[in-house]
Protein backbone atom coordinates (compact mmCIF):
# COMPACT_ATOMS: atom_id res chain seq x y z
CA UNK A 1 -55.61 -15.04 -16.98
CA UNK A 2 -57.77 -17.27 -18.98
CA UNK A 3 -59.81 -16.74 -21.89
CA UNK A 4 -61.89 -13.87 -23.13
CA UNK A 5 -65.63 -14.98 -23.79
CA UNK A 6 -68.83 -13.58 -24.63
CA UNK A 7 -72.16 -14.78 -23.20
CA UNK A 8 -75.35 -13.88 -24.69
CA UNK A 9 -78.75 -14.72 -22.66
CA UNK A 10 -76.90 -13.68 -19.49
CA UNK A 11 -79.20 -12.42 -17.66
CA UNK A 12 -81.13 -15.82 -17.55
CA UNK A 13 -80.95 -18.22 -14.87
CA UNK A 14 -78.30 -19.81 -17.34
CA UNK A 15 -76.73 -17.26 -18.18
CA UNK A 16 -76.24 -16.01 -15.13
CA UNK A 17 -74.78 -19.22 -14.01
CA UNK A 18 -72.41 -19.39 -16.47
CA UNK A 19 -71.18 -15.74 -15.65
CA UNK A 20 -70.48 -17.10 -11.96
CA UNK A 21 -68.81 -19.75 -13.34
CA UNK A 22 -66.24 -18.28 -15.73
CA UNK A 23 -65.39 -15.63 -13.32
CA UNK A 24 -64.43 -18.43 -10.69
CA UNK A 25 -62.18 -19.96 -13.62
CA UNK A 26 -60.68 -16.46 -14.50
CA UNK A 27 -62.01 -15.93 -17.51
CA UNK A 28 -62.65 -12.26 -18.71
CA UNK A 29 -66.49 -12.09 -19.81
CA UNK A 30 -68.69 -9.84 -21.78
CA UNK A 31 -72.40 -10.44 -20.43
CA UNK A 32 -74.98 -9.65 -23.50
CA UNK A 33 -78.21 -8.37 -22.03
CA UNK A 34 -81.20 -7.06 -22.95
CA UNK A 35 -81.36 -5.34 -19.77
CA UNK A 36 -78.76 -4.80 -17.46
CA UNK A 37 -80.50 -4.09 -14.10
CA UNK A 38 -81.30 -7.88 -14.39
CA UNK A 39 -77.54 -8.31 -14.01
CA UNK A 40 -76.31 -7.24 -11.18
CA UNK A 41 -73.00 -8.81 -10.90
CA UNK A 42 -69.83 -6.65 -10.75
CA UNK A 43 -66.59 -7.69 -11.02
CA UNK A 44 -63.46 -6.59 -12.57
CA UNK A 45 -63.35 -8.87 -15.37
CA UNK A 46 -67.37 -8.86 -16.13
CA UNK A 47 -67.97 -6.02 -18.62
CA UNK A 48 -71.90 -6.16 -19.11
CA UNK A 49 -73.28 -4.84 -22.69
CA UNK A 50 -76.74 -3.99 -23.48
CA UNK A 51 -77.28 -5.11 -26.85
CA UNK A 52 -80.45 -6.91 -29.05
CA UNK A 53 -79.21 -9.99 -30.65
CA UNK A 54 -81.26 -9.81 -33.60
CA UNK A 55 -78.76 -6.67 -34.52
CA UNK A 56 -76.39 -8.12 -36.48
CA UNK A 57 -74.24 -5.21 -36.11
CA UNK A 58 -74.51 -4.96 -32.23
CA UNK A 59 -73.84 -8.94 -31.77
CA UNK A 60 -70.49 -8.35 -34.10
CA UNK A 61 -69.56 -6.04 -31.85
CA UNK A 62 -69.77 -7.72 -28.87
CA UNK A 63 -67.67 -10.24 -30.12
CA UNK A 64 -64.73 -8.22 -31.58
CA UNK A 65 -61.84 -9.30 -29.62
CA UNK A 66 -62.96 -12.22 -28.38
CA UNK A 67 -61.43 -16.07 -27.79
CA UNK A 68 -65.26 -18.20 -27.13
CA UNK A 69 -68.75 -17.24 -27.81
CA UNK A 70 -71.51 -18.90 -25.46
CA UNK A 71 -75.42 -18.64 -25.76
CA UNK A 72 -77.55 -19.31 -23.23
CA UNK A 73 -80.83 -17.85 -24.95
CA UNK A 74 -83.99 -19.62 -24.67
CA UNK A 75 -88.05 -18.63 -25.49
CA UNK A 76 -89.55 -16.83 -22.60
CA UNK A 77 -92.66 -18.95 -23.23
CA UNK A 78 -93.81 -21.61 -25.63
CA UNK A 79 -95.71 -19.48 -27.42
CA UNK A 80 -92.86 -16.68 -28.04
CA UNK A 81 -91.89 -16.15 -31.72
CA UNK A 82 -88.26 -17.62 -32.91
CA UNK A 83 -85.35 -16.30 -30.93
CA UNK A 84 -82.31 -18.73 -30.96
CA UNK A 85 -81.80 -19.56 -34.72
CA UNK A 86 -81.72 -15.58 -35.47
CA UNK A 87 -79.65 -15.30 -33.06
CA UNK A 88 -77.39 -17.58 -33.21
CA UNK A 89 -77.30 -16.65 -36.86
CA UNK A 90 -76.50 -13.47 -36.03
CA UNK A 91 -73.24 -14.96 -34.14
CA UNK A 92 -72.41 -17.28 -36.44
CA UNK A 93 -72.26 -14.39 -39.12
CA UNK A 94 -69.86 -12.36 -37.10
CA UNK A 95 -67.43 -15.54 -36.22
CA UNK A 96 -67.07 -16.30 -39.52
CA UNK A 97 -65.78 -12.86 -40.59
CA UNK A 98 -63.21 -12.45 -37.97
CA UNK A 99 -64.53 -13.22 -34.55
CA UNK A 100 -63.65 -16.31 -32.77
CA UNK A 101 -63.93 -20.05 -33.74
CA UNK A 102 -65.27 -21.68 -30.57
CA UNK A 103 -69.34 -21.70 -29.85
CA UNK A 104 -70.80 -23.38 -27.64
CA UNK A 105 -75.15 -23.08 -27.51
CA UNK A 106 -77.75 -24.38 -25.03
CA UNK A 107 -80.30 -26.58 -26.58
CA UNK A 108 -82.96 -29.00 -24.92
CA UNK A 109 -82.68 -32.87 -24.39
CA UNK A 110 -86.26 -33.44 -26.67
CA UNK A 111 -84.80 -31.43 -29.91
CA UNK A 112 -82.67 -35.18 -30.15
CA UNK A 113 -84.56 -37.29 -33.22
CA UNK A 114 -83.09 -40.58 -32.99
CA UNK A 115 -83.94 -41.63 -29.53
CA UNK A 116 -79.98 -42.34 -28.74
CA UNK A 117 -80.05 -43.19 -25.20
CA UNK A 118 -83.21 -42.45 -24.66
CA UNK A 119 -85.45 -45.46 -22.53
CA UNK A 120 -88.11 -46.46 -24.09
CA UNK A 121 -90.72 -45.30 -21.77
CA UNK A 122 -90.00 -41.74 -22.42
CA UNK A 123 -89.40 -42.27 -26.17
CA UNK A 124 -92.30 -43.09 -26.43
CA UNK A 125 -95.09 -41.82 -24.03
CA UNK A 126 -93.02 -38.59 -21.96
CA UNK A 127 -90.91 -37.16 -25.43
CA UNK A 128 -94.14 -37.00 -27.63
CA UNK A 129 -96.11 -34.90 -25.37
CA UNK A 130 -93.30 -32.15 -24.63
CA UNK A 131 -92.53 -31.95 -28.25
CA UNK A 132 -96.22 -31.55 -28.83
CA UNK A 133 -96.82 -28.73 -26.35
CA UNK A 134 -93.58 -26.76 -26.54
CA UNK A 135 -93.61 -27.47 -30.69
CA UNK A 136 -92.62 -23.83 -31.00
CA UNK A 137 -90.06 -23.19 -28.94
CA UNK A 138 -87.91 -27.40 -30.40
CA UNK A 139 -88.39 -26.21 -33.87
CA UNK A 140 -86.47 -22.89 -33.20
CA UNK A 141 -83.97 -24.80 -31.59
CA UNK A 142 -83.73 -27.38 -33.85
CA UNK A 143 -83.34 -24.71 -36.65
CA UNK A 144 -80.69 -23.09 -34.55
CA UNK A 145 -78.67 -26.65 -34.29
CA UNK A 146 -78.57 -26.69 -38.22
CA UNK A 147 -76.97 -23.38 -37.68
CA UNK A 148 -74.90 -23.90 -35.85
CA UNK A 149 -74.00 -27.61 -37.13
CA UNK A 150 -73.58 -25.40 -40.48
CA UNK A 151 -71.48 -22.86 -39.49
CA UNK A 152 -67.75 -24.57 -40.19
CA UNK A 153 -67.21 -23.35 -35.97
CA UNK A 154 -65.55 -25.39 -33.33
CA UNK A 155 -68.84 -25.83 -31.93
CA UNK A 156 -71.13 -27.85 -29.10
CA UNK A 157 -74.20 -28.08 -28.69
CA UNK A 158 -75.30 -29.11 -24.68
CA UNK A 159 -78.84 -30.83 -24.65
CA UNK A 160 -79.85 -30.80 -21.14
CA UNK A 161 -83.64 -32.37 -19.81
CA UNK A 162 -85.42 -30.48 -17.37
CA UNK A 163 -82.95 -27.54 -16.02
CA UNK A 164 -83.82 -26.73 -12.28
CA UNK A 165 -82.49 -23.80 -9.85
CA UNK A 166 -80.55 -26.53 -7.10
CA UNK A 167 -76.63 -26.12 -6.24
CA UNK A 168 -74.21 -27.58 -8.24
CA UNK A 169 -73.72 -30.68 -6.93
CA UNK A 170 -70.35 -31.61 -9.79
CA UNK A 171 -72.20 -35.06 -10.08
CA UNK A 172 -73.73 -35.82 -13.83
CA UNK A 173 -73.85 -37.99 -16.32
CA UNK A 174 -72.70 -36.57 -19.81
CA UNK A 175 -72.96 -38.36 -23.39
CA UNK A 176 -72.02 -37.79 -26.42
CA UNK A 177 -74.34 -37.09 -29.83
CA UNK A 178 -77.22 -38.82 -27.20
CA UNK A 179 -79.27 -38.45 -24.43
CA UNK A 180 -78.21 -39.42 -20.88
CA UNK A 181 -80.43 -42.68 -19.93
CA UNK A 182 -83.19 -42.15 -17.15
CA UNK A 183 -81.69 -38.56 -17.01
CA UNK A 184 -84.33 -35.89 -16.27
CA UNK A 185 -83.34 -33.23 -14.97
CA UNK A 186 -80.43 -30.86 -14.19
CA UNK A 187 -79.15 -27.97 -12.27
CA UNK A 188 -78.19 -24.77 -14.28
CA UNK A 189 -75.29 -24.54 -12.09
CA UNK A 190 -73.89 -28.14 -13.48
CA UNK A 191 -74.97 -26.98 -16.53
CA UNK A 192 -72.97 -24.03 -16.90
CA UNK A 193 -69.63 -25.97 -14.84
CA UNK A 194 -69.63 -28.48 -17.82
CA UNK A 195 -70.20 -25.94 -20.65
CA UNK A 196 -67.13 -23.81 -18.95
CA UNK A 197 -64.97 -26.91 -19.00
CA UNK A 198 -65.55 -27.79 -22.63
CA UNK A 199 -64.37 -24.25 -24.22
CA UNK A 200 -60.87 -25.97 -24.60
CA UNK A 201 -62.15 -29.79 -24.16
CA UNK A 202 -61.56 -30.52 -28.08
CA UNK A 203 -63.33 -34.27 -27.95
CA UNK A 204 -66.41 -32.22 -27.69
CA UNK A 205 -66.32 -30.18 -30.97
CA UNK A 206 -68.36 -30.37 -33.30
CA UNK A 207 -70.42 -32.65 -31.03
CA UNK A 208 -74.11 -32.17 -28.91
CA UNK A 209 -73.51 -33.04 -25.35
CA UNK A 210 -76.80 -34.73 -23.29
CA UNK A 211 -75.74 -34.02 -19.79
CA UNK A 212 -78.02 -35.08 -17.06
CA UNK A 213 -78.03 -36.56 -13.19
């Protein structure tokens, strides 16, 4: 039997991704939704628990008991107010007084400052404009990186570009603390294999991931 985790944002195409994932690696999961009609797996080691993560009490609870905490939250829109550093807040409260050590969180390819990796051409024409129009939704995850980078967890942080709906295909391009060069876009699906395989992969703690085709 492998490990017991908890997934908040599962419900989203992420989320529900890495669900499918864990349970085809054994894991035993606890899906955090807001709503769980939009949910509909069922399995014998899914429990699914409606809960809103800005409750610090409810997100405490849904930890209790368990080995790796994974967040897949993201804004609904660009213009939707903060979400993943009060959440992930929320989590990191609730690790540190008992719950588990390992998190692993979902950020986005642009929050990265220092242009590691990054070719020039998008640096410098491509990275302004998305940071420009979705300036809402990279400060809240930059704020949830400090977070998290704050927290004294075994933690990752996954930066992925564009995320699309394709297969898994079990071919990208990962790099450490920096972006993936000339690497766009990804499927959720290879998105949520790699963050599955790094719960136990300790060369990524304490590390952000760019992962990429």
């Amino acid at each position: 039997m492998g490990a017991r985790l908890v997934i908040f944002g599962a419900s989203g195409g992420t989320g529900r991704m890495l669900v499918e994932r864990a349970l085809a690696a054994d894991h035993r999961i606890t899906a955090v939704v807001r709503d769980p009609a939009r949910l509909p797996l069922r399995h014998d080691r899914l429990s699914t628990v409606q809960a809103d993560v800005m409750d610090t009490g409810a997100v405490a609870d849904a930890i209790a008991g368990s080995d790796a905490v994974l967040s897949a939250l993201g804004a609904s829109s660009r213009t939707s107010p903060p979400l993943c550093r009060p959440a992930v807040a929320n989590m990191v409260r609730a690790m540190r007084h008992g719950g588990p050590a390992r998190l692993i969180v979902v950020s986005a390819a642009p929050v990265q400052r220092d242009g590691r990796g990054e070719r020039l051409l998008y640096r410098a024409a491509a990275k302004p404009v998305l940071r420009a129009v979705f300036r809402r939704t990279y400060a809240d995850l930059a704020a949830m990186e400090r977070e998290v980078r704050a927290s004294g967890l075994d933690w990752t942080v996954f930066r992925p570009p564009q995320l699309t709906d394709a297969p898994a295909t079990g071919r990208y391009r990962t790099a450490l603390d920096a972006s993936v060069p000339g690497g766009y876009r990804i499927s959720r699906a290879d998105l949520a294999a790699e963050m599955i395989r790094s719960i136990e992969a300790r060369p990524t703690y304490g590390r952000t991931i760019g992962i990429a085709y």
